[in-house]
N, C-alpha and C. Protein backbone atom coordinates (compact mmCIF):
# COMPACT_ATOMS: atom_id res chain seq x y z
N UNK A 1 51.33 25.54 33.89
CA UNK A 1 50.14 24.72 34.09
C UNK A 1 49.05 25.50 34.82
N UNK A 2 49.48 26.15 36.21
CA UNK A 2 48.53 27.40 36.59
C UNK A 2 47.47 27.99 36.19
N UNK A 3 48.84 28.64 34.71
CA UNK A 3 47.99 29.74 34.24
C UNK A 3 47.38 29.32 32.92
N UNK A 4 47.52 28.08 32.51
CA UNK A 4 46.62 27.69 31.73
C UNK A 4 45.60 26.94 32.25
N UNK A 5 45.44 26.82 33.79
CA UNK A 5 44.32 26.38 34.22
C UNK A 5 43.68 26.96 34.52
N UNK A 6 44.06 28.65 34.51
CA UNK A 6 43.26 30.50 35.10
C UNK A 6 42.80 30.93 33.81
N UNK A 7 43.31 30.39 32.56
CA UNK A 7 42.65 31.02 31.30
C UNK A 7 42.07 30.28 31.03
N UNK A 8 41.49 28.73 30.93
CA UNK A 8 40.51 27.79 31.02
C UNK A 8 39.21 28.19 31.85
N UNK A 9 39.75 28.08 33.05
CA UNK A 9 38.78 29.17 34.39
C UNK A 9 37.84 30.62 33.42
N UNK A 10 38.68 31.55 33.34
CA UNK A 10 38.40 33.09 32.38
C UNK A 10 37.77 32.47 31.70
N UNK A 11 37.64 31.20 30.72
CA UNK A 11 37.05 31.21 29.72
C UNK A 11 35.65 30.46 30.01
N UNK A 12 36.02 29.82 30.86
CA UNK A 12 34.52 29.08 31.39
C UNK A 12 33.22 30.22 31.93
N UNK A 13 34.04 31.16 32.79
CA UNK A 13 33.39 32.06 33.54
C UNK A 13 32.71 33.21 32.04
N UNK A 14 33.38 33.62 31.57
CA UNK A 14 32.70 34.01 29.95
C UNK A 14 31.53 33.21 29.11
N UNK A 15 31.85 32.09 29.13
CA UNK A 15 30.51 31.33 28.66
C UNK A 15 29.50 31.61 28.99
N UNK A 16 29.66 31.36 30.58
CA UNK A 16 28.59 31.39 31.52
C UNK A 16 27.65 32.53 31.66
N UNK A 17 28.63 33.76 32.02
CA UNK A 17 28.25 35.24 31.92
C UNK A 17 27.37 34.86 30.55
N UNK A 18 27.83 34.47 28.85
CA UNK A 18 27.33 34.79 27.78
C UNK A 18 25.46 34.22 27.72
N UNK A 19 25.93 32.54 29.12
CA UNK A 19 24.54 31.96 28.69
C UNK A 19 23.48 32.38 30.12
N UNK A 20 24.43 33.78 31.02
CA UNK A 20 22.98 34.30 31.92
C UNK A 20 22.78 35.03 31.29
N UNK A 21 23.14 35.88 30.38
CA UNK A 21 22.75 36.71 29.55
C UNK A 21 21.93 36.77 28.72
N UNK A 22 21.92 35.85 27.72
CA UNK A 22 21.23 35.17 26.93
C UNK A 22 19.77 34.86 27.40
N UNK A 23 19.82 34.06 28.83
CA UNK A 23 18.51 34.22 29.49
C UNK A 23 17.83 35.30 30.23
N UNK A 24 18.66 36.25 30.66
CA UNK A 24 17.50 38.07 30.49
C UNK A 24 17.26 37.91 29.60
N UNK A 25 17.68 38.04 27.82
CA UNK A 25 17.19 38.65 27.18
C UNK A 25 15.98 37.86 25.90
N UNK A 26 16.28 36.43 26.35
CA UNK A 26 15.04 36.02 25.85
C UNK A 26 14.23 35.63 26.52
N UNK A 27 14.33 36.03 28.08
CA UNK A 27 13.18 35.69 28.67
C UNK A 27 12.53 37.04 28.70
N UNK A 28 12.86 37.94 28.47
CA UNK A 28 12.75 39.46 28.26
C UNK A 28 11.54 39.93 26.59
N UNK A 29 12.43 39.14 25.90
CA UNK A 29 11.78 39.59 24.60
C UNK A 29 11.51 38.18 24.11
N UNK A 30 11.83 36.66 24.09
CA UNK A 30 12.00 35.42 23.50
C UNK A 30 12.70 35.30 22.74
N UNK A 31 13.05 34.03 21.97
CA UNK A 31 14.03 33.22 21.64
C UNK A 31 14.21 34.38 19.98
N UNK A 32 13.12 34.33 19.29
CA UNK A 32 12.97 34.53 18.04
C UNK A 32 13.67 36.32 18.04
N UNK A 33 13.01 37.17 18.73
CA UNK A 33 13.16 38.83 18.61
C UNK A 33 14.90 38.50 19.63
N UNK A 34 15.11 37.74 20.49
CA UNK A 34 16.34 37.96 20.95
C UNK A 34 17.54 38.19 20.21
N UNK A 35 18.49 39.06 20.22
CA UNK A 35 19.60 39.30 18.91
C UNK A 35 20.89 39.08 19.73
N UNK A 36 21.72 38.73 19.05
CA UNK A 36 23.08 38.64 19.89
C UNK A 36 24.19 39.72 20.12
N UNK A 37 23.36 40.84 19.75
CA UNK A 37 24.03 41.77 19.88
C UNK A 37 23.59 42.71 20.92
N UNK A 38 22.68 42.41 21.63
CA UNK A 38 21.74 42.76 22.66
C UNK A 38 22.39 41.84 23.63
N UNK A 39 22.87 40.49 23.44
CA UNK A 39 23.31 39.58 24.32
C UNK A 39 24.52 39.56 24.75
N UNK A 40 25.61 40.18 23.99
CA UNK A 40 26.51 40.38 24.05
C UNK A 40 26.80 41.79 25.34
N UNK A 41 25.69 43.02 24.81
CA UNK A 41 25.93 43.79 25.16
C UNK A 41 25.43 43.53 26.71
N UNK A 42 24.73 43.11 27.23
CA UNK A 42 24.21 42.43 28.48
C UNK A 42 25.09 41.88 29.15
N UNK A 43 25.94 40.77 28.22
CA UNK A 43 26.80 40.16 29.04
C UNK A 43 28.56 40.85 28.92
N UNK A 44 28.55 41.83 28.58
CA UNK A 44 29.62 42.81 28.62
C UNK A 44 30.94 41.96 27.66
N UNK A 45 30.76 41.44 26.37
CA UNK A 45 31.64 40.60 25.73
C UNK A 45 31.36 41.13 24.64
N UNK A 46 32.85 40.78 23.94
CA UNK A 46 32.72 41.74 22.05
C UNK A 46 32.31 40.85 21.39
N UNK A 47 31.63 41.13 20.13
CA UNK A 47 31.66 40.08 18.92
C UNK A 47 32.16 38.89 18.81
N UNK A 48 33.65 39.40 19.02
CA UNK A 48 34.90 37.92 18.63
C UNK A 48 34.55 37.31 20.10
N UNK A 49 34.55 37.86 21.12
CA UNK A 49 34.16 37.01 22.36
C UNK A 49 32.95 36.41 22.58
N UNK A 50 32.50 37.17 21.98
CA UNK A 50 30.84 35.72 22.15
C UNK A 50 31.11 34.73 21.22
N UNK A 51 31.89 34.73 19.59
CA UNK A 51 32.09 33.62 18.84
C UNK A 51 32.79 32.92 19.34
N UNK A 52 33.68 33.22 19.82
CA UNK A 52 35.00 32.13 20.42
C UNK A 52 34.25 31.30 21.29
N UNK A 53 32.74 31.65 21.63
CA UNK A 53 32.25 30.53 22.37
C UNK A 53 31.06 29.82 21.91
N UNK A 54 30.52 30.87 20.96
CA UNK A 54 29.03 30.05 20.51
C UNK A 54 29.06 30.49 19.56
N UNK A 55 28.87 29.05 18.33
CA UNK A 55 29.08 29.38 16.45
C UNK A 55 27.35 30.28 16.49
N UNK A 56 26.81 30.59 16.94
CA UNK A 56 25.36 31.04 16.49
C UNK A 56 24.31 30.95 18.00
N UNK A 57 23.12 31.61 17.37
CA UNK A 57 22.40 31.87 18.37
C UNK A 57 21.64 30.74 18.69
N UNK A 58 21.48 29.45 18.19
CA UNK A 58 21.10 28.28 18.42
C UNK A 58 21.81 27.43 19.18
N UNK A 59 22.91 27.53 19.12
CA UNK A 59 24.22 26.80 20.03
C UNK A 59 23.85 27.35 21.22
N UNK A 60 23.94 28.58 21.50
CA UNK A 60 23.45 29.35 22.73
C UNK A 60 22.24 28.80 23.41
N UNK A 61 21.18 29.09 22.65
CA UNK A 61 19.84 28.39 23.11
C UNK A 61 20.00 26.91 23.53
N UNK A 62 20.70 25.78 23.13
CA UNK A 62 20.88 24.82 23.21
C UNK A 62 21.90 24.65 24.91
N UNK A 63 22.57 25.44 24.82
CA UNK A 63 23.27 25.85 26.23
C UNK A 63 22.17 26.37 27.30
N UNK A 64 21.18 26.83 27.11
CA UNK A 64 20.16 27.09 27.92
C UNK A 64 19.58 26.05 28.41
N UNK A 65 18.73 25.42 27.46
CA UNK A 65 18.44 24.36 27.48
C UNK A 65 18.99 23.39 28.48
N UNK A 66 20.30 23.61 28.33
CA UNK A 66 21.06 22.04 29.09
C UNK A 66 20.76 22.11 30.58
N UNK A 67 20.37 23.80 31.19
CA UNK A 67 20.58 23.63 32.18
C UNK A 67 19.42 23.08 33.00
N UNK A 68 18.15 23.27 32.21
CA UNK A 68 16.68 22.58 32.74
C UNK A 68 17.44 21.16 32.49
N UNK A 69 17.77 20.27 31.16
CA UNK A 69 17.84 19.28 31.30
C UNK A 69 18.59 18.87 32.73
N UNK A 70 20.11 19.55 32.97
CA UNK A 70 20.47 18.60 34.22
C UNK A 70 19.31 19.15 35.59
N UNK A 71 18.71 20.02 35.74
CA UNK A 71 17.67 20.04 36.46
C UNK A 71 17.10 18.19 37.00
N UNK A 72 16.27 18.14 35.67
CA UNK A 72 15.57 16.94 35.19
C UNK A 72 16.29 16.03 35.25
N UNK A 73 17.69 15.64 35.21
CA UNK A 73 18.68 15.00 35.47
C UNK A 73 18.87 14.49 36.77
N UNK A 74 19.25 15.43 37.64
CA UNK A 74 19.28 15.61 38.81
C UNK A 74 18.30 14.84 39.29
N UNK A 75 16.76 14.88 38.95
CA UNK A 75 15.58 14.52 40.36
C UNK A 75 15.97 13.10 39.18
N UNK A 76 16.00 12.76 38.06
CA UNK A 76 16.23 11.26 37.61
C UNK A 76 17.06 10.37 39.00
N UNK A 77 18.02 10.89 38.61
CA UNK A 77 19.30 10.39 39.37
C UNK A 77 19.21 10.15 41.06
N UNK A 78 18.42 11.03 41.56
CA UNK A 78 17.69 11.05 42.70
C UNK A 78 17.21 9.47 43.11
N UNK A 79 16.01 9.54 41.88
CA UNK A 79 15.07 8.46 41.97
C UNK A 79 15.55 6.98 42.13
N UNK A 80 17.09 6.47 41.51
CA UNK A 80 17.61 5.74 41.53
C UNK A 80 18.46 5.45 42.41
N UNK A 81 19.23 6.68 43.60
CA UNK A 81 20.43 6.46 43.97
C UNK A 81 19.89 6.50 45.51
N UNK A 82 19.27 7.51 45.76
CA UNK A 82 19.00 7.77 47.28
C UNK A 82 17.80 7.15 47.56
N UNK A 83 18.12 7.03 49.41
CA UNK A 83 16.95 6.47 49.75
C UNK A 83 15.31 6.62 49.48
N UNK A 84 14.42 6.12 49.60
CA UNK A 84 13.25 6.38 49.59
C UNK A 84 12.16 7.26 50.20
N UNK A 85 11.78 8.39 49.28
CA UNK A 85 11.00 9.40 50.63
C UNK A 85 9.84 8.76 51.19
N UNK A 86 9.27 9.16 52.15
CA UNK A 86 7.93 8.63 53.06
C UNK A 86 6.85 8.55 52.02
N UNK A 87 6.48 9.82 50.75
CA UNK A 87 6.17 9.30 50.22
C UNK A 87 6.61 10.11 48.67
N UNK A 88 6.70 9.17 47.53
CA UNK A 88 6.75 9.77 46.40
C UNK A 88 6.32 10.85 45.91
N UNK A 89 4.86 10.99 46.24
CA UNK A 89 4.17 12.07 45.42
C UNK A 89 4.13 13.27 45.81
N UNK A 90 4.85 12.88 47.38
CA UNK A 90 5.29 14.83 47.98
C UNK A 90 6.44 14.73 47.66
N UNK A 91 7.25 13.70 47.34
CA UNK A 91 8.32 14.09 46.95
C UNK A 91 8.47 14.82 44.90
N UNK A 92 7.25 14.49 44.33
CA UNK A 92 6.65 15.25 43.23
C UNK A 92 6.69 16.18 43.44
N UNK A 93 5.62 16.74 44.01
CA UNK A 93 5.35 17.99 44.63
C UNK A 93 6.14 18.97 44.98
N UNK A 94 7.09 18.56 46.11
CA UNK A 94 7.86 19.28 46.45
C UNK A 94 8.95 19.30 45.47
N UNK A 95 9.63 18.67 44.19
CA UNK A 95 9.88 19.16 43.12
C UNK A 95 9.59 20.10 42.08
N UNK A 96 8.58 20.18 42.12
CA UNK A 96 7.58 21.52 41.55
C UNK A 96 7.76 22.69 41.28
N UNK A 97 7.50 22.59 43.15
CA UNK A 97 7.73 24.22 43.97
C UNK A 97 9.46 24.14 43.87
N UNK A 98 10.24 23.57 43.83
CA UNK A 98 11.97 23.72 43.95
C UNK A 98 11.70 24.02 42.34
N UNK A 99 11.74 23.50 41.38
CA UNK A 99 11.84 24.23 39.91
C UNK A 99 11.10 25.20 40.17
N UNK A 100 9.68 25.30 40.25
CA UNK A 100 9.07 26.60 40.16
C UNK A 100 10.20 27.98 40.90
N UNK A 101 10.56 27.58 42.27
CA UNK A 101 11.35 28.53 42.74
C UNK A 101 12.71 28.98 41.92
N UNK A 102 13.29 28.14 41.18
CA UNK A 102 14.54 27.88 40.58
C UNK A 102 14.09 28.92 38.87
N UNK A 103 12.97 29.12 38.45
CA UNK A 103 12.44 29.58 37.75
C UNK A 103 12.11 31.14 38.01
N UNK A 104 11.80 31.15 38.88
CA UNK A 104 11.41 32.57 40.08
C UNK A 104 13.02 33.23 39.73
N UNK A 105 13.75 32.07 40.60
CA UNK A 105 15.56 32.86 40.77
C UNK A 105 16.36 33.15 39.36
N UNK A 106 16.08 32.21 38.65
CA UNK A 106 17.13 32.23 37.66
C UNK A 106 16.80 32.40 36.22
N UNK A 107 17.02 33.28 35.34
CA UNK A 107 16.58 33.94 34.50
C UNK A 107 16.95 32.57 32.90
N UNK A 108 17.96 31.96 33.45
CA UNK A 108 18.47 31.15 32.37
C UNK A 108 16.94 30.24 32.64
N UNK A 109 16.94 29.52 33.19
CA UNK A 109 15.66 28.65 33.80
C UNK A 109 14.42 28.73 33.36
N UNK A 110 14.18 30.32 33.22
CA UNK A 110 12.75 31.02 32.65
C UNK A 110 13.16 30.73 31.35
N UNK A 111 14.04 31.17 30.81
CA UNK A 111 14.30 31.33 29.36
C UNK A 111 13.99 30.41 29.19
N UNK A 112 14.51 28.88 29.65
CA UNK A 112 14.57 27.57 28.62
C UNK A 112 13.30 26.87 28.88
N UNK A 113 12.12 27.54 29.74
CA UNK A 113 10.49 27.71 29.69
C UNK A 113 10.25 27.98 28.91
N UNK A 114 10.66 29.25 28.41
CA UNK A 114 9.90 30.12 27.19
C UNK A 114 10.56 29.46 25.80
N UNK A 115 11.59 28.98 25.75
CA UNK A 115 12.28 28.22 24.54
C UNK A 115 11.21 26.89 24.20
N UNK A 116 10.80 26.16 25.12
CA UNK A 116 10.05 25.12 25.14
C UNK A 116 8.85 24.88 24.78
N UNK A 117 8.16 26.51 25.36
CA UNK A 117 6.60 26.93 25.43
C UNK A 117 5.82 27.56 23.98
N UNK A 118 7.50 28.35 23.52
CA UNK A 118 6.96 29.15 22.12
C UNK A 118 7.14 28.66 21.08
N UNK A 119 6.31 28.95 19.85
CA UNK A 119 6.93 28.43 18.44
C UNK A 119 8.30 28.77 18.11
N UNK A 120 9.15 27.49 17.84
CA UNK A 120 10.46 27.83 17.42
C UNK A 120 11.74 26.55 17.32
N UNK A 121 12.20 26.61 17.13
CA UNK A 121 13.36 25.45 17.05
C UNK A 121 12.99 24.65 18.80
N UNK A 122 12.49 24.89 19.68
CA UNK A 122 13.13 24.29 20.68
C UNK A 122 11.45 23.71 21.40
N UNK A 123 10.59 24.14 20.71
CA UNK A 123 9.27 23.44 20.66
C UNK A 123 9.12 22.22 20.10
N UNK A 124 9.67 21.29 20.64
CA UNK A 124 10.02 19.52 20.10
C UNK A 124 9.98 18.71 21.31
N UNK A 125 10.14 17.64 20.88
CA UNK A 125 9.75 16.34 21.65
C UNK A 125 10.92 16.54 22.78
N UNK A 126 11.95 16.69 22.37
CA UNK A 126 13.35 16.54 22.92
C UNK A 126 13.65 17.86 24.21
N UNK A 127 13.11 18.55 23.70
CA UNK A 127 13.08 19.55 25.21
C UNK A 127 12.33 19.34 26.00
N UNK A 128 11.47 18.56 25.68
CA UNK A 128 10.34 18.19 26.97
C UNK A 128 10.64 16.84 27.34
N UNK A 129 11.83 16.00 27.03
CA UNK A 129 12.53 14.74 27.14
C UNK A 129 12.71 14.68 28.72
N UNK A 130 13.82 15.79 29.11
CA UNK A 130 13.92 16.00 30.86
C UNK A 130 12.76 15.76 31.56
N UNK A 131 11.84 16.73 31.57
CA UNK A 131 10.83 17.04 32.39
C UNK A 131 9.98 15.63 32.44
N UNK A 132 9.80 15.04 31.27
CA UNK A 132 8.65 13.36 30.79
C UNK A 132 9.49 12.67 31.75
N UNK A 133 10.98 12.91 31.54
CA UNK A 133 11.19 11.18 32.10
C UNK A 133 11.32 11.30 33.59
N UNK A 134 12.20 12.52 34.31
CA UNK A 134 11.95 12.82 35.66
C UNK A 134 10.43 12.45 36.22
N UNK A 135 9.54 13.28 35.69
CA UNK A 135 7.98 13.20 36.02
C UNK A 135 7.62 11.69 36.32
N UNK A 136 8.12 10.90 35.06
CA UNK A 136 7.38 9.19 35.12
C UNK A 136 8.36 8.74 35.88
N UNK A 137 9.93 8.62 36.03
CA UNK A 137 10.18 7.71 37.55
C UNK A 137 9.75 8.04 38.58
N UNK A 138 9.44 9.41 38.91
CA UNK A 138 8.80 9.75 40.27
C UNK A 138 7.20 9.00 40.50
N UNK A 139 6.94 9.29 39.34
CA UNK A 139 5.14 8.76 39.48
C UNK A 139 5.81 6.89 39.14
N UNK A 140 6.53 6.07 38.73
CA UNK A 140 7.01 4.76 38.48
C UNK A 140 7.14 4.40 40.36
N UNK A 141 8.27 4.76 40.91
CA UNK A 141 8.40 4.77 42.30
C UNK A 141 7.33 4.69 42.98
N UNK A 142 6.07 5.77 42.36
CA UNK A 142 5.24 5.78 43.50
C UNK A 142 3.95 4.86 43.12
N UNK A 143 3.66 4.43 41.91
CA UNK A 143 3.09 3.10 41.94
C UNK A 143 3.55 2.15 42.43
N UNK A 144 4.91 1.69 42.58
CA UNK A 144 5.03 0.77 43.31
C UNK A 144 5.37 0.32 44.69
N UNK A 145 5.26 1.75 44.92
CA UNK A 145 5.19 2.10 46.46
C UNK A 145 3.50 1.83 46.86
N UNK A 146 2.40 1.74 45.87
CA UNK A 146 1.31 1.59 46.35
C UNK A 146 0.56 2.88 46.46
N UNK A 147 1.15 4.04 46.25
CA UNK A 147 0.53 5.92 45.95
C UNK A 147 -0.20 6.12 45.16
N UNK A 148 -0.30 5.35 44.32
CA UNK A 148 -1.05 6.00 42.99
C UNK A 148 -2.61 4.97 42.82
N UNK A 149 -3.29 5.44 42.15
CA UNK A 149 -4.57 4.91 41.82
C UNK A 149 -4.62 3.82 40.87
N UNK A 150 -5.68 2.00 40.59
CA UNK A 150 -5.06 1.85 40.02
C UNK A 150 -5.52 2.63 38.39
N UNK A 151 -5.95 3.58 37.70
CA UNK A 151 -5.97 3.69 36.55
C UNK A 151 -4.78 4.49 35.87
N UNK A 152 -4.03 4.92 37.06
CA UNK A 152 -2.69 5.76 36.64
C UNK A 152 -1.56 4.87 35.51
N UNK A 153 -1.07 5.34 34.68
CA UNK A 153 0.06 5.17 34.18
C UNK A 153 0.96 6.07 34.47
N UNK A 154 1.75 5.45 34.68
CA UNK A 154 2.93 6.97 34.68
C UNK A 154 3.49 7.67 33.50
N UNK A 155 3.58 7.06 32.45
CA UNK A 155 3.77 7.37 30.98
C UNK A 155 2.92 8.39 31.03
N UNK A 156 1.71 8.38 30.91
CA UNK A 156 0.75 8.81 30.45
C UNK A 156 -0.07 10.31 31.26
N UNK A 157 0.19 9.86 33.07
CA UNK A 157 0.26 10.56 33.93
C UNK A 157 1.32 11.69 33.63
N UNK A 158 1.93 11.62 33.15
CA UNK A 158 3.84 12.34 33.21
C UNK A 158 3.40 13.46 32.30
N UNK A 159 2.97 12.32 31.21
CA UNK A 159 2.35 13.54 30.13
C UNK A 159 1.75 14.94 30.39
N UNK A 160 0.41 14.52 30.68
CA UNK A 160 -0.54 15.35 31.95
C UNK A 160 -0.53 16.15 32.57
N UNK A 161 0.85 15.99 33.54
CA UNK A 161 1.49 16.86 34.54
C UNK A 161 2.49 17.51 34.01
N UNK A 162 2.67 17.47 32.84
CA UNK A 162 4.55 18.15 32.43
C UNK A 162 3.35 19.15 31.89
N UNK A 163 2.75 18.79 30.58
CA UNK A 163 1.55 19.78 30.16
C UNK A 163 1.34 21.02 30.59
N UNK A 164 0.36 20.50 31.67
CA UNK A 164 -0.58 21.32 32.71
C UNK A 164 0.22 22.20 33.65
N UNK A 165 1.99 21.66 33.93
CA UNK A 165 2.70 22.81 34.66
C UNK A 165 3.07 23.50 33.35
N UNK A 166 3.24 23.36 32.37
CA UNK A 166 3.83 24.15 31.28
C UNK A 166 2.70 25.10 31.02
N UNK A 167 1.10 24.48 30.62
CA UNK A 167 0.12 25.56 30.90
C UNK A 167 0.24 27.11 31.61
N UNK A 168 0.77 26.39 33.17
CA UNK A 168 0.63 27.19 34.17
C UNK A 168 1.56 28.14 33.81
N UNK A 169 3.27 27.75 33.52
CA UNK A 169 4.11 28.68 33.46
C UNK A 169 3.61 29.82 32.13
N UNK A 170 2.66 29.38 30.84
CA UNK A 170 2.45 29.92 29.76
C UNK A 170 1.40 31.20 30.18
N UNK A 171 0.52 30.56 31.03
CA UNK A 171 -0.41 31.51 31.37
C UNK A 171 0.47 32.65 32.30
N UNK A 172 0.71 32.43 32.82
CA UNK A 172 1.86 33.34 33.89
C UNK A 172 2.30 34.15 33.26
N UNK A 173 3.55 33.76 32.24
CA UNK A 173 3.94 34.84 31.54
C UNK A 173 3.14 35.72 30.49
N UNK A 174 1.95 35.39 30.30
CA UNK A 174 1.04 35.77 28.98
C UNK A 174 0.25 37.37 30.43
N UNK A 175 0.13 36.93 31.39
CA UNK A 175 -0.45 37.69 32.41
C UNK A 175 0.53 38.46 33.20
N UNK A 176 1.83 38.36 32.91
CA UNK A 176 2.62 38.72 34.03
C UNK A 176 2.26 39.29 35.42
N UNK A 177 1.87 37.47 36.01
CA UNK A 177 1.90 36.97 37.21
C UNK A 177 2.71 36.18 37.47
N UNK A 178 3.80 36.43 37.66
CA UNK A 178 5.31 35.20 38.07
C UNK A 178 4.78 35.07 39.30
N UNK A 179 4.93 36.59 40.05
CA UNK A 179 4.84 36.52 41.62
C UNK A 179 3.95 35.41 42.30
N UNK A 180 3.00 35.10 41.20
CA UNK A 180 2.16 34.00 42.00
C UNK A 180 1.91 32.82 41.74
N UNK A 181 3.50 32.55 41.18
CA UNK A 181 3.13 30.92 40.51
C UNK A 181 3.33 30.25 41.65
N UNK A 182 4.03 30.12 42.75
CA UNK A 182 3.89 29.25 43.95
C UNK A 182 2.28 28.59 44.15
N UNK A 183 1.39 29.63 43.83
CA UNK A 183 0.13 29.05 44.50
C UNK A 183 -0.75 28.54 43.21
N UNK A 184 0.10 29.29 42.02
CA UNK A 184 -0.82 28.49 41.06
C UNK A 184 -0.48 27.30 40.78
N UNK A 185 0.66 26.77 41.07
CA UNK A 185 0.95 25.32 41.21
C UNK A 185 0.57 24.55 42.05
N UNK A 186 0.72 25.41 43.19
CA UNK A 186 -0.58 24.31 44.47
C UNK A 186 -2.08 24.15 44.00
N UNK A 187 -2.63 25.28 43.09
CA UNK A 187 -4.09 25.08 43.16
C UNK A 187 -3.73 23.94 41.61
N UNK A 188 -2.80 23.88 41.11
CA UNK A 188 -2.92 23.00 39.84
C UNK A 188 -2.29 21.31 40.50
N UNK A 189 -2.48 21.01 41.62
CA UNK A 189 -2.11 19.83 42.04
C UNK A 189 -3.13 19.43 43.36
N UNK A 190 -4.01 20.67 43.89
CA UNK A 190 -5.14 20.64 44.24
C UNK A 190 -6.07 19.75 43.37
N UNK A 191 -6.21 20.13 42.27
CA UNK A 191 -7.30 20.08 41.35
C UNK A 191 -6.72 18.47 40.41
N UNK A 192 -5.10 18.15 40.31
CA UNK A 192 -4.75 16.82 39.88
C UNK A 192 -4.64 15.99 40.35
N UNK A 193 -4.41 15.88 41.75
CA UNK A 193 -3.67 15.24 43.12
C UNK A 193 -4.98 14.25 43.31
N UNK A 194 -6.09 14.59 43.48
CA UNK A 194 -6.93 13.59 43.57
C UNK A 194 -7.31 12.29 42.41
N UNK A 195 -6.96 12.95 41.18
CA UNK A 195 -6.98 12.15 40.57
C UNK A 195 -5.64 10.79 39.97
N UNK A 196 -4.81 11.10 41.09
CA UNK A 196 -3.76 10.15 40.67
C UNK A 196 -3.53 9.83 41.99
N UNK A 197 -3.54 10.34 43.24
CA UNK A 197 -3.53 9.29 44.71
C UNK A 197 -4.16 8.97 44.98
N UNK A 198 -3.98 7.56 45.74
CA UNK A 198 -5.04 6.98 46.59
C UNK A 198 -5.76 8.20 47.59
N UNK A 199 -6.76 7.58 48.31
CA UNK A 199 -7.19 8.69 49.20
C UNK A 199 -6.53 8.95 50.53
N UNK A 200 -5.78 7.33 51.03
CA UNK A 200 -5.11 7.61 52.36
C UNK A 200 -3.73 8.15 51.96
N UNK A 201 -3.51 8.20 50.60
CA UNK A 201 -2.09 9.06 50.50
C UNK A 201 -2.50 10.27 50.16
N UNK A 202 -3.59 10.58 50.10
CA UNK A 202 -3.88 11.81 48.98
C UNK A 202 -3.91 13.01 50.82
N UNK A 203 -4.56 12.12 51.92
CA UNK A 203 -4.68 13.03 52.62
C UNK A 203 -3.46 13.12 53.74
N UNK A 204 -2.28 12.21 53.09
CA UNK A 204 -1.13 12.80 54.08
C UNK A 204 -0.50 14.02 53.05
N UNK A 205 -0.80 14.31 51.96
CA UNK A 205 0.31 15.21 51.37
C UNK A 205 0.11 16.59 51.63
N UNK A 206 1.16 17.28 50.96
CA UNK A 206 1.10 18.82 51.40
C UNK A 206 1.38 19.31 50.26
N UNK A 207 0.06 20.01 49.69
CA UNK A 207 0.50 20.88 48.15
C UNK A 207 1.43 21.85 47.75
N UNK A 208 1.34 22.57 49.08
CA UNK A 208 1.77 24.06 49.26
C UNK A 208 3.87 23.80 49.07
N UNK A 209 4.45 24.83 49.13
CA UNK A 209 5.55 24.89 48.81
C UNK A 209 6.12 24.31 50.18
N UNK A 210 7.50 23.72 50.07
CA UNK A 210 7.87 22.73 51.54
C UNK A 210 8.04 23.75 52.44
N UNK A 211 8.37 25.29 52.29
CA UNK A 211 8.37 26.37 53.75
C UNK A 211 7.84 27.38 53.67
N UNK A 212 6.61 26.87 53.50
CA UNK A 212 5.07 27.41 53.24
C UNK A 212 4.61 27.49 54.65
């Protein structure tokens, strides 16, 4: 039982290796020029060992993917279970800068940016599913917390803001300026922030990253 719970283990830890791999190398070159034989060789696994885990290079990408979704998962689940922050829309905010940073660290993370951002199988409604619905319970919460303005929707707001950070990350990589997406996200919530808080909430918040 052990040791079929240590070769379960081996085999999990192989996946994993296959899907950080996968994200160097299409966050490196993208989804389309990425080859799996470049991916393989990255993630130090043969042929038969990358199949034994992924029928194709779309299965893979789709494994990328999952990990922004539980990202987006995560602040969902948030919104429902734990207490209430002081206020919603820094608690937006300071979601941001934690993906943005999580994007910075982790190469799988960037990738399933660039999967989302470029023409290709993963440019659909459904990859941007996470990010919409996280975005609108946070902005949902904070209308009825009284945060928001009244012409806001959050539907519609969510839209807006998933967009305009996707903008930001597109321009970034088109410029390779990563190093300074921290502040280009503050100046892109500078420039939104007024238009979706009230003014006595607008002037308790803090744009900047939370250990800024």
């Amino acid at each position: 039982m052990q040791e079929r719970g240590e070769r379960a283990e081996r085999r999990e830890q192989t996946a994993q290796r296959i899907i950080e791999a996968a994200g160097v190398v299409i966050d490196r070159r993208g989804y389309t020029a990425a080859s799996i034989p470049e991916i393989q060789d990255v993630a130090g696994v043969s042929r038969g060992g990358f199949y034994h885990h992924f029928a194709s290079k779309q299965e893979l990408g789709d494994a990328v993917l999952a990990r922004q979704a539980a990202f987006f998962e995560q602040v969902s689940q948030r919104v429902g279970t734990e207490p209430a922050p002081a206020l919603w829309l820094q608690a937006l905010v300071d979601v941001s800068h934690r993906y943005t940073a999580s994007i910075l660290s982790d190469p799988v993370l960037r990738s399933a940016v660039r999967l989302s951002i470029e023409p290709g199988p993963y440019q659909t409604a459904e990859s941007y599913a996470g990010p919409l619905g996280a975005v609108a319970a946070v902005l949902t919460s904070a209308r009825d917390a009284g945060e928001l303005q009244d012409h806001v929707t959050p539907e519609e707001a969510s839209r807006t803001l998933v967009g305009c950070y996707s903008g930001v990350q597109l321009l970034a990589l088109a410029l390779a300026e990563r190093e300074t997406l921290h502040q280009q996200v503050t100046c892109m919530w500078t420039l939104l922030m007024p238009g979706l808080a009230r003014p006595t909430v607008l002037s308790r918040l803090r744009l900047d990253p939370p250990d800024s």
